[in-house]
PDB file of N, CA and C in Angstrom:
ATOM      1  N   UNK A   1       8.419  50.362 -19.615  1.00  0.00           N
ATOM      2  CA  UNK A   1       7.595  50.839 -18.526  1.00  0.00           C
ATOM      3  C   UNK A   1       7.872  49.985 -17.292  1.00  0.00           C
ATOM      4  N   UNK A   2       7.987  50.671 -16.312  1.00  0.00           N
ATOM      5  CA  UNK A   2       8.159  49.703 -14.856  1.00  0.00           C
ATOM      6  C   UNK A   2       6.802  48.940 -14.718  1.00  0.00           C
ATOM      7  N   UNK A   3       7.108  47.548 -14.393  1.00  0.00           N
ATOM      8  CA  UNK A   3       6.063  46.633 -13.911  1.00  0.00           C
ATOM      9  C   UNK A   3       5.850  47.275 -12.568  1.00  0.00           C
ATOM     10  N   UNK A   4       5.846  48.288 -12.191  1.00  0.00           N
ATOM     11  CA  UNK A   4       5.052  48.160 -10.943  1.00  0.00           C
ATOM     12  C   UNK A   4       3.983  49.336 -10.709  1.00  0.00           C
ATOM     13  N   UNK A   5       3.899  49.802 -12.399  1.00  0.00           N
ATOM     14  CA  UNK A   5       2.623  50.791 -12.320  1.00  0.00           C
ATOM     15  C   UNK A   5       1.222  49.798 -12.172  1.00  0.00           C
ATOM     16  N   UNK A   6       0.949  50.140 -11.718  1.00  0.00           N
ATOM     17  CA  UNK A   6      -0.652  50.026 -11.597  1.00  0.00           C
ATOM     18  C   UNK A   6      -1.751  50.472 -12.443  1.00  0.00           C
ATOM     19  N   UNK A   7      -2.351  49.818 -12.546  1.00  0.00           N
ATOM     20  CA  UNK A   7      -3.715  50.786 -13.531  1.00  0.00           C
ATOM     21  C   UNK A   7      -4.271  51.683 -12.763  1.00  0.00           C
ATOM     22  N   UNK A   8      -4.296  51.903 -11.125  1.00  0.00           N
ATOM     23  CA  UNK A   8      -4.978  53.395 -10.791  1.00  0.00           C
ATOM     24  C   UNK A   8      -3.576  54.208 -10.615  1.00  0.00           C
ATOM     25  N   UNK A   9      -2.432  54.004 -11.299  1.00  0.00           N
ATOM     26  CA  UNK A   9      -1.636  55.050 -11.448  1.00  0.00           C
ATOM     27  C   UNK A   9      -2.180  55.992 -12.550  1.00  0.00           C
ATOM     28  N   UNK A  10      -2.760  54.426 -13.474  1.00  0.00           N
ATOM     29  CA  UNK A  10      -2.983  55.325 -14.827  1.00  0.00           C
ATOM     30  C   UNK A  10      -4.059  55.914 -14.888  1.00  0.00           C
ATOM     31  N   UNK A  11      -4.959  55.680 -13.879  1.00  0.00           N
ATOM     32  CA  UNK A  11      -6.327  55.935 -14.049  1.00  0.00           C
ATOM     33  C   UNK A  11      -5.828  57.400 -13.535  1.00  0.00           C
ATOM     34  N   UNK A  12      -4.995  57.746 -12.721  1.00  0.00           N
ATOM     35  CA  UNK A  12      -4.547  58.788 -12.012  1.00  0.00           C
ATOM     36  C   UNK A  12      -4.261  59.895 -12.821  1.00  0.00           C
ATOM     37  N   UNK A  13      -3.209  59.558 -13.555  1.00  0.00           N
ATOM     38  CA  UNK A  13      -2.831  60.000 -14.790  1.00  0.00           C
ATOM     39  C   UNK A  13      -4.025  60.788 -16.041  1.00  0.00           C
ATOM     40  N   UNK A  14      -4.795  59.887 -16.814  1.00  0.00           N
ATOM     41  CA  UNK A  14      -5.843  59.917 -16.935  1.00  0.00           C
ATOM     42  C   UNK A  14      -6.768  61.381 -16.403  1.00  0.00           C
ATOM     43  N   UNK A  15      -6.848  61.302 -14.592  1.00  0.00           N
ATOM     44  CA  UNK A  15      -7.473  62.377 -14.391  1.00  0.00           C
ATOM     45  C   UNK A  15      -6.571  63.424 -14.226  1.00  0.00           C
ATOM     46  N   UNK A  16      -5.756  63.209 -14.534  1.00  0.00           N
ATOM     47  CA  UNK A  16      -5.007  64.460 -14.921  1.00  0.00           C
ATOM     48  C   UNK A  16      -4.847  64.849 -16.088  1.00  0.00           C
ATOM     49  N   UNK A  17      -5.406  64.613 -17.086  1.00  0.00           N
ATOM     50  CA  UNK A  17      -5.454  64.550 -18.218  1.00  0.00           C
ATOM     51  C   UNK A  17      -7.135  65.366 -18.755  1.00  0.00           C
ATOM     52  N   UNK A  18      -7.706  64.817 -17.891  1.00  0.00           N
ATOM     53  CA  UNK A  18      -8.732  65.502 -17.853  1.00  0.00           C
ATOM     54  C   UNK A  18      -9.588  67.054 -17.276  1.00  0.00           C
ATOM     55  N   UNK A  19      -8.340  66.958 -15.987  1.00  0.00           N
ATOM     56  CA  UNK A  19      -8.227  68.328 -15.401  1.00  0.00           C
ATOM     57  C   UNK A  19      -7.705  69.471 -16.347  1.00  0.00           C
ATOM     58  N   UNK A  20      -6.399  69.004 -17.029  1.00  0.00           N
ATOM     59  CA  UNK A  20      -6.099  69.536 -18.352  1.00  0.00           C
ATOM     60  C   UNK A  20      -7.299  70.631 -18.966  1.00  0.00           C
ATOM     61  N   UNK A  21      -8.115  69.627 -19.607  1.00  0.00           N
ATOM     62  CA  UNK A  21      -9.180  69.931 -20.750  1.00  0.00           C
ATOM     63  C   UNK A  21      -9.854  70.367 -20.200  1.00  0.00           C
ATOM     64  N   UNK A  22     -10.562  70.356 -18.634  1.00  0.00           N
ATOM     65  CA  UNK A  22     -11.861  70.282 -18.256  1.00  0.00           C
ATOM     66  C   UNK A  22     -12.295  72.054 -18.165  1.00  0.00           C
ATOM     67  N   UNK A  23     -11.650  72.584 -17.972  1.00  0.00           N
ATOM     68  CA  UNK A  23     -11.602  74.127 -18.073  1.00  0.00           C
ATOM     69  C   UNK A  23     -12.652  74.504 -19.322  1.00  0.00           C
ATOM     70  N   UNK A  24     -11.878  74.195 -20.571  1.00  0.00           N
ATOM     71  CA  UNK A  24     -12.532  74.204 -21.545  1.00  0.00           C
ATOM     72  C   UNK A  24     -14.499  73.282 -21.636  1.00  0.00           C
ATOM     73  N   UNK A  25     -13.735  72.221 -21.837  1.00  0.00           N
ATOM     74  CA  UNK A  25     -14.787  71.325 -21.945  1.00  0.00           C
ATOM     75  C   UNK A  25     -15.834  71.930 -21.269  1.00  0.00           C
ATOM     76  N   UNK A  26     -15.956  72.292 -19.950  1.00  0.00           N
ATOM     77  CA  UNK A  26     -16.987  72.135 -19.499  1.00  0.00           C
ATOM     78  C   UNK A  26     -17.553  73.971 -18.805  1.00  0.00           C
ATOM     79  N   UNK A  27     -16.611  74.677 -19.941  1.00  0.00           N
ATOM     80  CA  UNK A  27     -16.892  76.409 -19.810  1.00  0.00           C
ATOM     81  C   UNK A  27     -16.244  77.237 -18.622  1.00  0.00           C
ATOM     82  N   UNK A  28     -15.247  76.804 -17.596  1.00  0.00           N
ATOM     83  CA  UNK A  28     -15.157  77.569 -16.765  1.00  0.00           C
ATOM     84  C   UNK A  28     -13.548  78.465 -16.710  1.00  0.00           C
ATOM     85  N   UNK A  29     -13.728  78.807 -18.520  1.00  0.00           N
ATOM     86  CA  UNK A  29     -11.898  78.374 -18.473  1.00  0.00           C
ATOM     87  C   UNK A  29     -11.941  80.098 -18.118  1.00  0.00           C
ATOM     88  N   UNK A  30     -12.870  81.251 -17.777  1.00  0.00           N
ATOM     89  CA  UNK A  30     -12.318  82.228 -17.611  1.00  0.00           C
ATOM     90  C   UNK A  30     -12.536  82.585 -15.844  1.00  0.00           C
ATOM     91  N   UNK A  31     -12.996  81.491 -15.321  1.00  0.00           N
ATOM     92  CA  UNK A  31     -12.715  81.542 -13.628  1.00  0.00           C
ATOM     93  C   UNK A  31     -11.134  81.296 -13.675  1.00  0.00           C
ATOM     94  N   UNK A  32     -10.439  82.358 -13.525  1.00  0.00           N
ATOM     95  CA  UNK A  32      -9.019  82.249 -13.437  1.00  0.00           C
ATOM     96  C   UNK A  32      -8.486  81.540 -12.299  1.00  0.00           C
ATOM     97  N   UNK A  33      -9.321  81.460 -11.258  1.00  0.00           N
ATOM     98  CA  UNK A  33      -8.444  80.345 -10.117  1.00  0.00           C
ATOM     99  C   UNK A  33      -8.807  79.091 -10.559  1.00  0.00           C
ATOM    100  N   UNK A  34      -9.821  78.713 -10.515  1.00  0.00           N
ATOM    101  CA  UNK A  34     -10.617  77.107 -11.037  1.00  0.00           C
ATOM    102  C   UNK A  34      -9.582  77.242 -12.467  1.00  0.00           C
ATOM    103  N   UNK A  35      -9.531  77.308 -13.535  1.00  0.00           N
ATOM    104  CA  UNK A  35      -8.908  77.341 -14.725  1.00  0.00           C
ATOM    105  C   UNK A  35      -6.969  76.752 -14.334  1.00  0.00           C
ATOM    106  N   UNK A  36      -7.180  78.051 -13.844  1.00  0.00           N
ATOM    107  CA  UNK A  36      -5.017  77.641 -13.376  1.00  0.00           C
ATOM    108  C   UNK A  36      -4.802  76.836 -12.395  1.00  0.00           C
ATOM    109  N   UNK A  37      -6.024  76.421 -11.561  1.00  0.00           N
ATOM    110  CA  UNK A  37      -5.624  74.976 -10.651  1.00  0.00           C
ATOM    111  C   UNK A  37      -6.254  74.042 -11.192  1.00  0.00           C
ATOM    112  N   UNK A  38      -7.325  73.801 -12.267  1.00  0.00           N
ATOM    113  CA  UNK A  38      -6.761  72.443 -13.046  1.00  0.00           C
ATOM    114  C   UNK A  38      -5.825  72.069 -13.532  1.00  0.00           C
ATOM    115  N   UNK A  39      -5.713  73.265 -14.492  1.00  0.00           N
ATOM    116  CA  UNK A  39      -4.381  72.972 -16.017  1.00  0.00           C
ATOM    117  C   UNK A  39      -3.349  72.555 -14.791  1.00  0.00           C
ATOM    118  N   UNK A  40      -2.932  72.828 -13.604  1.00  0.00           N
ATOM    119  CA  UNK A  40      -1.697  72.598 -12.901  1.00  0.00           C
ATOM    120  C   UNK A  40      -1.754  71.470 -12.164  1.00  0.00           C
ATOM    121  N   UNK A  41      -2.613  71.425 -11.495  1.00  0.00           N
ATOM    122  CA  UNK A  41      -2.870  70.087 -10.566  1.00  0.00           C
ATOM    123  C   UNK A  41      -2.784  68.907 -11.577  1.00  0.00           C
ATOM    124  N   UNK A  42      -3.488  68.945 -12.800  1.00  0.00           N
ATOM    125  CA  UNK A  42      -3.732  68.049 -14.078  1.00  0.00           C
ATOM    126  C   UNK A  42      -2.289  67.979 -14.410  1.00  0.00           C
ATOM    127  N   UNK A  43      -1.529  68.664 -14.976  1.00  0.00           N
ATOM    128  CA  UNK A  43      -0.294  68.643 -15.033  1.00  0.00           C
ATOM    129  C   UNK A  43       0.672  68.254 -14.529  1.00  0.00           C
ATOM    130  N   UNK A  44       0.260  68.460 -13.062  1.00  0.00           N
ATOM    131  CA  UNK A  44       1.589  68.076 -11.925  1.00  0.00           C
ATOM    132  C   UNK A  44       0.972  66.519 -11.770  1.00  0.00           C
ATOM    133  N   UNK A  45      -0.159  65.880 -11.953  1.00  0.00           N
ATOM    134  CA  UNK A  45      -0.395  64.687 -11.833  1.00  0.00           C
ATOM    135  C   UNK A  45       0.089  63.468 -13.220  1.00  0.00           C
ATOM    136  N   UNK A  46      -0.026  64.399 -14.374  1.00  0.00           N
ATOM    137  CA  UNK A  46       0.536  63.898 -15.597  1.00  0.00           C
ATOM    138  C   UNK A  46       1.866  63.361 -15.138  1.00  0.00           C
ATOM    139  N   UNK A  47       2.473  64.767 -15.035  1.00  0.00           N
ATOM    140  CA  UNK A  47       3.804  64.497 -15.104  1.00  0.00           C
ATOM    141  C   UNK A  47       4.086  63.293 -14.319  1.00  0.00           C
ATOM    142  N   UNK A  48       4.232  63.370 -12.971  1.00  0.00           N
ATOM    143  CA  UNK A  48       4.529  62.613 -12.135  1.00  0.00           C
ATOM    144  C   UNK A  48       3.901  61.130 -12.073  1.00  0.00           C
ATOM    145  N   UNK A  49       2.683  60.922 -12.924  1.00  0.00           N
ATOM    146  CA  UNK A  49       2.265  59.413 -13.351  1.00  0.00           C
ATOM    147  C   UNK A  49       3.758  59.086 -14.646  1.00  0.00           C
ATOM    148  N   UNK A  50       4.190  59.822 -15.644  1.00  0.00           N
ATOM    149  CA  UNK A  50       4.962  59.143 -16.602  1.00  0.00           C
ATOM    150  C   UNK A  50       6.231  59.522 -15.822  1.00  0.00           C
ATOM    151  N   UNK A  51       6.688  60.195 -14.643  1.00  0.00           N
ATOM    152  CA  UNK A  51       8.019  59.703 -14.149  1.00  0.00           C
ATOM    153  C   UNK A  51       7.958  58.651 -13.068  1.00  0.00           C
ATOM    154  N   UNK A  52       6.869  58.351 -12.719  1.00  0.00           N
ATOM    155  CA  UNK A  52       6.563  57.465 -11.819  1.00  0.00           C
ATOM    156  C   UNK A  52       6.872  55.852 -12.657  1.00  0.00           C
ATOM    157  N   UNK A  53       6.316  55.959 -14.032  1.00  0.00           N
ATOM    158  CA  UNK A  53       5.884  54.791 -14.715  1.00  0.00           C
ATOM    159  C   UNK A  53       7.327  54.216 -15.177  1.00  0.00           C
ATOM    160  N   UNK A  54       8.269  55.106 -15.501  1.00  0.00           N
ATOM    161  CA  UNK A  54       9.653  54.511 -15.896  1.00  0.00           C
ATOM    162  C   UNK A  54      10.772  54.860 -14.676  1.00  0.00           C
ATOM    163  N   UNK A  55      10.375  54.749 -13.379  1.00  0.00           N
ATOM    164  CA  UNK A  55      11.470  54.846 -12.607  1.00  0.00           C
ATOM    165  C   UNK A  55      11.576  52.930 -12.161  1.00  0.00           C
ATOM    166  N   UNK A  56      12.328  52.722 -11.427  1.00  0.00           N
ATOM    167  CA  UNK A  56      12.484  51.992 -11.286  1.00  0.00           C
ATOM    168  C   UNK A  56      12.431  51.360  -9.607  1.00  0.00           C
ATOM    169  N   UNK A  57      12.495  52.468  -8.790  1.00  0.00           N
ATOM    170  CA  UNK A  57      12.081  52.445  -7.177  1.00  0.00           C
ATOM    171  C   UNK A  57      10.614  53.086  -7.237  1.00  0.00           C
ATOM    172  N   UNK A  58       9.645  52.578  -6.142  1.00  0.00           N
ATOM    173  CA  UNK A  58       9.065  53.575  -5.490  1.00  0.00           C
ATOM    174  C   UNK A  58       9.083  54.200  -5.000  1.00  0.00           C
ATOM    175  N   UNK A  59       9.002  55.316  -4.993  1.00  0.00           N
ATOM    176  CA  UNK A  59       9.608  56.426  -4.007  1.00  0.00           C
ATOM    177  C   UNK A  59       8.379  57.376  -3.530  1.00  0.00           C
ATOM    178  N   UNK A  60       7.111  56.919  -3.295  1.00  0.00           N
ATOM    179  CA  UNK A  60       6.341  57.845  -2.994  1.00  0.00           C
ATOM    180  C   UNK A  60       4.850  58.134  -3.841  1.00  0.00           C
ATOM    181  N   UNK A  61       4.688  57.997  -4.938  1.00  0.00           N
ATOM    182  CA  UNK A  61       3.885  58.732  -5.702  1.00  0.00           C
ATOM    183  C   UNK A  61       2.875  58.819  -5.226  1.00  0.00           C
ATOM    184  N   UNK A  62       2.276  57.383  -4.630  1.00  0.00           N
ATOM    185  CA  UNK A  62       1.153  57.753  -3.654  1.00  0.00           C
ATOM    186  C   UNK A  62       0.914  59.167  -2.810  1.00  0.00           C
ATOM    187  N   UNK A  63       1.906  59.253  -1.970  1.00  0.00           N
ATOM    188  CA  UNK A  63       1.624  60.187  -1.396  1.00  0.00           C
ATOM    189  C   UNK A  63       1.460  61.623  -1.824  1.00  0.00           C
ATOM    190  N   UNK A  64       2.344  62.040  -2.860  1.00  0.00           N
ATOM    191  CA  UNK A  64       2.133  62.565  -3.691  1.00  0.00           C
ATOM    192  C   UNK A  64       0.777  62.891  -4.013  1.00  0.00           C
ATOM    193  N   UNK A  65       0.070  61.898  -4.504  1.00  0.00           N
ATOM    194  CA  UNK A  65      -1.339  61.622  -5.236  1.00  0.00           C
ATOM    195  C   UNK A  65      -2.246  62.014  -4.277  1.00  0.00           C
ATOM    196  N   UNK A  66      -1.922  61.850  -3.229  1.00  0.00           N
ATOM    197  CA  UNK A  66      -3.387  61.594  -1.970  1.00  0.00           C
ATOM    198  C   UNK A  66      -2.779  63.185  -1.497  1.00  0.00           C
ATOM    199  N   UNK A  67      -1.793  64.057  -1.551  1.00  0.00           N
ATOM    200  CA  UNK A  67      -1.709  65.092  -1.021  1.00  0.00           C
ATOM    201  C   UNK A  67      -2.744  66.174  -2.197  1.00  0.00           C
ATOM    202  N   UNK A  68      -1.854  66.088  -3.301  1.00  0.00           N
ATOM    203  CA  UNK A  68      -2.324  66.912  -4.788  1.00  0.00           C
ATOM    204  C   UNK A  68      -4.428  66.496  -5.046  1.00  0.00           C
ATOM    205  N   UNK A  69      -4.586  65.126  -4.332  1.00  0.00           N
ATOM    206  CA  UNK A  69      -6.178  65.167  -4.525  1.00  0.00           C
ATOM    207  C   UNK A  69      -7.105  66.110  -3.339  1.00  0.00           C
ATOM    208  N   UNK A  70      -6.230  65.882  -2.301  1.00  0.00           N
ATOM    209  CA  UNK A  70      -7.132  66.829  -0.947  1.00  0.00           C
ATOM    210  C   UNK A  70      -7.192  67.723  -1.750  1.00  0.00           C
ATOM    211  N   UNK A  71      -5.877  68.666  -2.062  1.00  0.00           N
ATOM    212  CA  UNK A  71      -5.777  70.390  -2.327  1.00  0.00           C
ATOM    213  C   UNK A  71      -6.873  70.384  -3.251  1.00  0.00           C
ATOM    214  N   UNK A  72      -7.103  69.443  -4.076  1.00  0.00           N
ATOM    215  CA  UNK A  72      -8.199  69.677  -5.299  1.00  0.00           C
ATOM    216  C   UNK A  72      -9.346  69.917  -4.741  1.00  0.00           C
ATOM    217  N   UNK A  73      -9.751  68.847  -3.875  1.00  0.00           N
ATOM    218  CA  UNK A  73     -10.657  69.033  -3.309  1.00  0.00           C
ATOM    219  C   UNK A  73     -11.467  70.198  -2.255  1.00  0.00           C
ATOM    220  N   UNK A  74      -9.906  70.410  -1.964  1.00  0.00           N
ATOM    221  CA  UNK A  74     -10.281  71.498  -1.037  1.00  0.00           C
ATOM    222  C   UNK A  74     -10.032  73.479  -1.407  1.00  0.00           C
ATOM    223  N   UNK A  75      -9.306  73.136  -2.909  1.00  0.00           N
ATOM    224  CA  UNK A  75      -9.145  74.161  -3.609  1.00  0.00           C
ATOM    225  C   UNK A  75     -10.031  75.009  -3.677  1.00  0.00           C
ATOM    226  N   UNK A  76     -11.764  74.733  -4.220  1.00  0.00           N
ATOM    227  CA  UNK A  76     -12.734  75.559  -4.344  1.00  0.00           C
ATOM    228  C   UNK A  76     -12.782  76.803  -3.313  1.00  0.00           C
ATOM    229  N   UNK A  77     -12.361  75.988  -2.096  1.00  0.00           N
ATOM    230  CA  UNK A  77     -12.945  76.957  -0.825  1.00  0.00           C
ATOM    231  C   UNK A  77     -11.592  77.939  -0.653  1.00  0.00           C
ATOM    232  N   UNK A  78     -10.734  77.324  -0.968  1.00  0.00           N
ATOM    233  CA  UNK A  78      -9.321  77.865  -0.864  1.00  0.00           C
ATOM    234  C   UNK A  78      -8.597  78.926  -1.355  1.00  0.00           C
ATOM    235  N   UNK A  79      -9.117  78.624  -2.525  1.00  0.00           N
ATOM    236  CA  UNK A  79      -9.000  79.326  -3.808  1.00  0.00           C
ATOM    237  C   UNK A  79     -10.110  80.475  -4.232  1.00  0.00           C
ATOM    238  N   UNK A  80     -11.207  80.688  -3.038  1.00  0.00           N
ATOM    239  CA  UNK A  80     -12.370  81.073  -3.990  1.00  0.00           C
ATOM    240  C   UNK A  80     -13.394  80.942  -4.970  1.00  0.00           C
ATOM    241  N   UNK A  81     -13.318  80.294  -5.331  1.00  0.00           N
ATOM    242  CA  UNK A  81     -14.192  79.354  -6.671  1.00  0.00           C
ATOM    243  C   UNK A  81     -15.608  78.625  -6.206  1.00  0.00           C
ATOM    244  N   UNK A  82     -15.712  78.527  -5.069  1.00  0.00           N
ATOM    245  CA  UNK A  82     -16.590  77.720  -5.009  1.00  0.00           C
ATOM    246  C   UNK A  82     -17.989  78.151  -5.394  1.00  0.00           C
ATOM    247  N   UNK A  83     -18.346  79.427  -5.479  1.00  0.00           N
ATOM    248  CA  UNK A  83     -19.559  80.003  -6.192  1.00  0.00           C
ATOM    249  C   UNK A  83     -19.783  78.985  -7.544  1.00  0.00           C
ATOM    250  N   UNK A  84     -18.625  79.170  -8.020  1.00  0.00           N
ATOM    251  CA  UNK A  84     -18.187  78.498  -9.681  1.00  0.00           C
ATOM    252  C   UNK A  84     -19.067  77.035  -9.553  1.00  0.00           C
ATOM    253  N   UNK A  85     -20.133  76.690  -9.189  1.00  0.00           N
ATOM    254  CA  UNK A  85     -20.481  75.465  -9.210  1.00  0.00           C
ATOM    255  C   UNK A  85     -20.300  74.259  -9.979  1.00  0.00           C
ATOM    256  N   UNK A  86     -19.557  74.762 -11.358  1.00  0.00           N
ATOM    257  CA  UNK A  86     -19.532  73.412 -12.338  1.00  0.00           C
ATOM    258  C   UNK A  86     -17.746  73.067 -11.696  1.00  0.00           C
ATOM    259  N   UNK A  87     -17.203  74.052 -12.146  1.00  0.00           N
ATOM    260  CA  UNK A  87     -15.951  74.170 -11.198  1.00  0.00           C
ATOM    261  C   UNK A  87     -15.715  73.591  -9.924  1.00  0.00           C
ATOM    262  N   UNK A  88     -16.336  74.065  -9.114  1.00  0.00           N
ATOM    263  CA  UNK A  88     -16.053  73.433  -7.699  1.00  0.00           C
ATOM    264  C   UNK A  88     -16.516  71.978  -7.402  1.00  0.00           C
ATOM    265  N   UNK A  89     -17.842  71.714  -8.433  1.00  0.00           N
ATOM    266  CA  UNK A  89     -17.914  69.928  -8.727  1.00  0.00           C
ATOM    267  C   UNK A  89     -17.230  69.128  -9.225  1.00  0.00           C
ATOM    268  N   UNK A  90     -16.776  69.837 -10.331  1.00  0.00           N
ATOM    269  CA  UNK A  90     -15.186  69.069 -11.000  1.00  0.00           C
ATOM    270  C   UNK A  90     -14.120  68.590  -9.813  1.00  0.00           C
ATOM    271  N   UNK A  91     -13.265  70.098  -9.347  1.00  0.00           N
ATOM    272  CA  UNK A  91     -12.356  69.710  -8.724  1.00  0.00           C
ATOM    273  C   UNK A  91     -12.662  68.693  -7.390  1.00  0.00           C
ATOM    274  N   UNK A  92     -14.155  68.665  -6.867  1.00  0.00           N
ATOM    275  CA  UNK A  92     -14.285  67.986  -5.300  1.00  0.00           C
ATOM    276  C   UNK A  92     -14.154  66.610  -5.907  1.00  0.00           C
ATOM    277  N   UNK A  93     -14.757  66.548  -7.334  1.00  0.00           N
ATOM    278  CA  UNK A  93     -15.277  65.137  -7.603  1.00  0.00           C
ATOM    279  C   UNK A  93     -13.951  64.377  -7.879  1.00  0.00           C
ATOM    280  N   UNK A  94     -13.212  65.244  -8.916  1.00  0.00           N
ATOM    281  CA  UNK A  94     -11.499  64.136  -9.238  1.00  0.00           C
ATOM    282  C   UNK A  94     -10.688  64.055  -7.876  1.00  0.00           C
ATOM    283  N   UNK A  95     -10.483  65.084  -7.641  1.00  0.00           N
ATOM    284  CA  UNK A  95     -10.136  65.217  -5.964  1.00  0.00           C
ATOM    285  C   UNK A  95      -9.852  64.016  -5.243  1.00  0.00           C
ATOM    286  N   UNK A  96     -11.503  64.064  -5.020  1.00  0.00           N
ATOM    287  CA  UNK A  96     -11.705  62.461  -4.019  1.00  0.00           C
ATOM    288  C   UNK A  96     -11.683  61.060  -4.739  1.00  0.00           C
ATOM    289  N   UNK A  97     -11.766  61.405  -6.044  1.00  0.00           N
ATOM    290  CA  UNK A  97     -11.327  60.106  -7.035  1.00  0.00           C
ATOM    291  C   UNK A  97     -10.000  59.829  -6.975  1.00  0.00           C
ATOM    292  N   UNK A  98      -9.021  60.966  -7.010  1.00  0.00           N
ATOM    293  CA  UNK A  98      -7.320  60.657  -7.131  1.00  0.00           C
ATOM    294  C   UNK A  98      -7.261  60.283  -5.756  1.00  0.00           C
ATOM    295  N   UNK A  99      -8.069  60.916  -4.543  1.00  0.00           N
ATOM    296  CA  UNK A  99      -7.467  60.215  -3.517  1.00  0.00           C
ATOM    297  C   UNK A  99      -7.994  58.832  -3.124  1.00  0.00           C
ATOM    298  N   UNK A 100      -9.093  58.713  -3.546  1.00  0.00           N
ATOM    299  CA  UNK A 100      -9.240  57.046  -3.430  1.00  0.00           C
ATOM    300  C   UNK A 100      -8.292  56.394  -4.400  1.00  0.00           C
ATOM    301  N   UNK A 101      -7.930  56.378  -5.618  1.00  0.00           N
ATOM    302  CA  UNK A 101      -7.162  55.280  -6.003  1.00  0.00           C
ATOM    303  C   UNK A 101      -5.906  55.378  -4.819  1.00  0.00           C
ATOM    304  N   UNK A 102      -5.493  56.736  -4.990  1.00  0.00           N
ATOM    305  CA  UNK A 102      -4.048  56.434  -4.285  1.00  0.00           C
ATOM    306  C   UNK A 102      -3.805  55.755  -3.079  1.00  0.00           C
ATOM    307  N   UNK A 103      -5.057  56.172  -2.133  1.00  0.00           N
ATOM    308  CA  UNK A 103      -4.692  55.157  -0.722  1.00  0.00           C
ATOM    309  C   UNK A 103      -5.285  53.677  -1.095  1.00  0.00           C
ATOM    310  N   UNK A 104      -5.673  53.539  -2.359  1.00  0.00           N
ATOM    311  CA  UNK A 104      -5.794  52.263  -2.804  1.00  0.00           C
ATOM    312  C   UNK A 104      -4.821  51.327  -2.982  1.00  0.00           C
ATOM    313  N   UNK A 105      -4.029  52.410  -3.726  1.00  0.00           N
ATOM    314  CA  UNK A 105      -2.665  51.731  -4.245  1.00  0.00           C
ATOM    315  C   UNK A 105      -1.684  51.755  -3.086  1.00  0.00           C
ATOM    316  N   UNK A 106      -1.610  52.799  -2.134  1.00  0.00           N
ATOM    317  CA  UNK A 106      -1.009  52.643  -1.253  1.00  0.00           C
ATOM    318  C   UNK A 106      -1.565  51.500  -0.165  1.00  0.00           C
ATOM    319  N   UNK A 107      -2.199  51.081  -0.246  1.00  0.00           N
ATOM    320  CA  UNK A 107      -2.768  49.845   0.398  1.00  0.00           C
ATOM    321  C   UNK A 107      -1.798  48.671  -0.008  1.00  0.00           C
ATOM    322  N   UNK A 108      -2.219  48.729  -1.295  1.00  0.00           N
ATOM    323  CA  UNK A 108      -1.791  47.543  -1.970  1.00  0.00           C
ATOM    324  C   UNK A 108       0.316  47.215  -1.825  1.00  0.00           C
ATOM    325  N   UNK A 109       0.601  48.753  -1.640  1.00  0.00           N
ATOM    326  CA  UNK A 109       1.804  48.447  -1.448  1.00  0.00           C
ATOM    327  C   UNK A 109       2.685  47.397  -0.742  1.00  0.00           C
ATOM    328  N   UNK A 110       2.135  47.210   0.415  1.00  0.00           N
ATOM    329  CA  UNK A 110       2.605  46.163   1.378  1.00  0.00           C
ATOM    330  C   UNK A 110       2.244  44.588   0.523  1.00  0.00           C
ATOM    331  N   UNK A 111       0.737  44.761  -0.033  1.00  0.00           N
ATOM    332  CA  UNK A 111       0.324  43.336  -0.649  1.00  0.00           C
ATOM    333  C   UNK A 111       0.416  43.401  -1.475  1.00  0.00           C
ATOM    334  N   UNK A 112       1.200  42.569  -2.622  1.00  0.00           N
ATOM    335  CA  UNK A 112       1.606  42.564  -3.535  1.00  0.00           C
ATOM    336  C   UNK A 112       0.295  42.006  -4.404  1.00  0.00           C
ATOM    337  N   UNK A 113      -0.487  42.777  -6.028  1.00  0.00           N
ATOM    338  CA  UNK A 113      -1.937  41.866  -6.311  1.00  0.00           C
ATOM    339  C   UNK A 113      -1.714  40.374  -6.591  1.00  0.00           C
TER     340      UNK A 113
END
């Protein structure tokens, strides 16, 4: 694993992991927009935390992270969903969670911890 993941990569990761499931888990898996922009956003954040974790440059992921958390956030309205109230709390809430770690970590970039 590259030493230069971070634990809010993983925490990142993580909520993508949870976007995954959360469809299910928490009943909204037949709102077909809320449903197919977790499983994907969750997905596209997976992925890109375990190619992030064994590359060996940085090349970005942050930004990445802080782009893919707005859309979450701003998906409900975007997408339609926002009636979906358990739905549209999910996505605002990881949303603004992926984008705080990331401009976290992108903080930290310049300062090494």
């Amino acid at each position: 694993m590259n030493p230069k993941v971070h634990w809010r990569d993983l925490l990142i990761g993580a909520s993508g992991i949870w976007l995954i499931a959360s469809p299910t888990v928490l009943g909204y898996n037949l709102v077909e927009a809320a449903a197919y922009n977790a499983v994907g956003v969750g997905a596209c954040l997976v992925v890109f935390c375990l190619v992030s974790a064994w590359r060996l440059e940085d090349l970005g992921n942050e930004i990445f992270n802080v782009v893919m958390g707005f859309w979450l956030a701003l998906s409900p309205f975007s997408l339609g969903f926002s009636e979906q109230r358990i739905a549209e709390l999910n996505a605002i809430t990881v949303g603004l969670i992926v984008v705080a770690l990331a401009l976290w970590d992108l903080s930290s970039v310049r300062s090494p911890e």
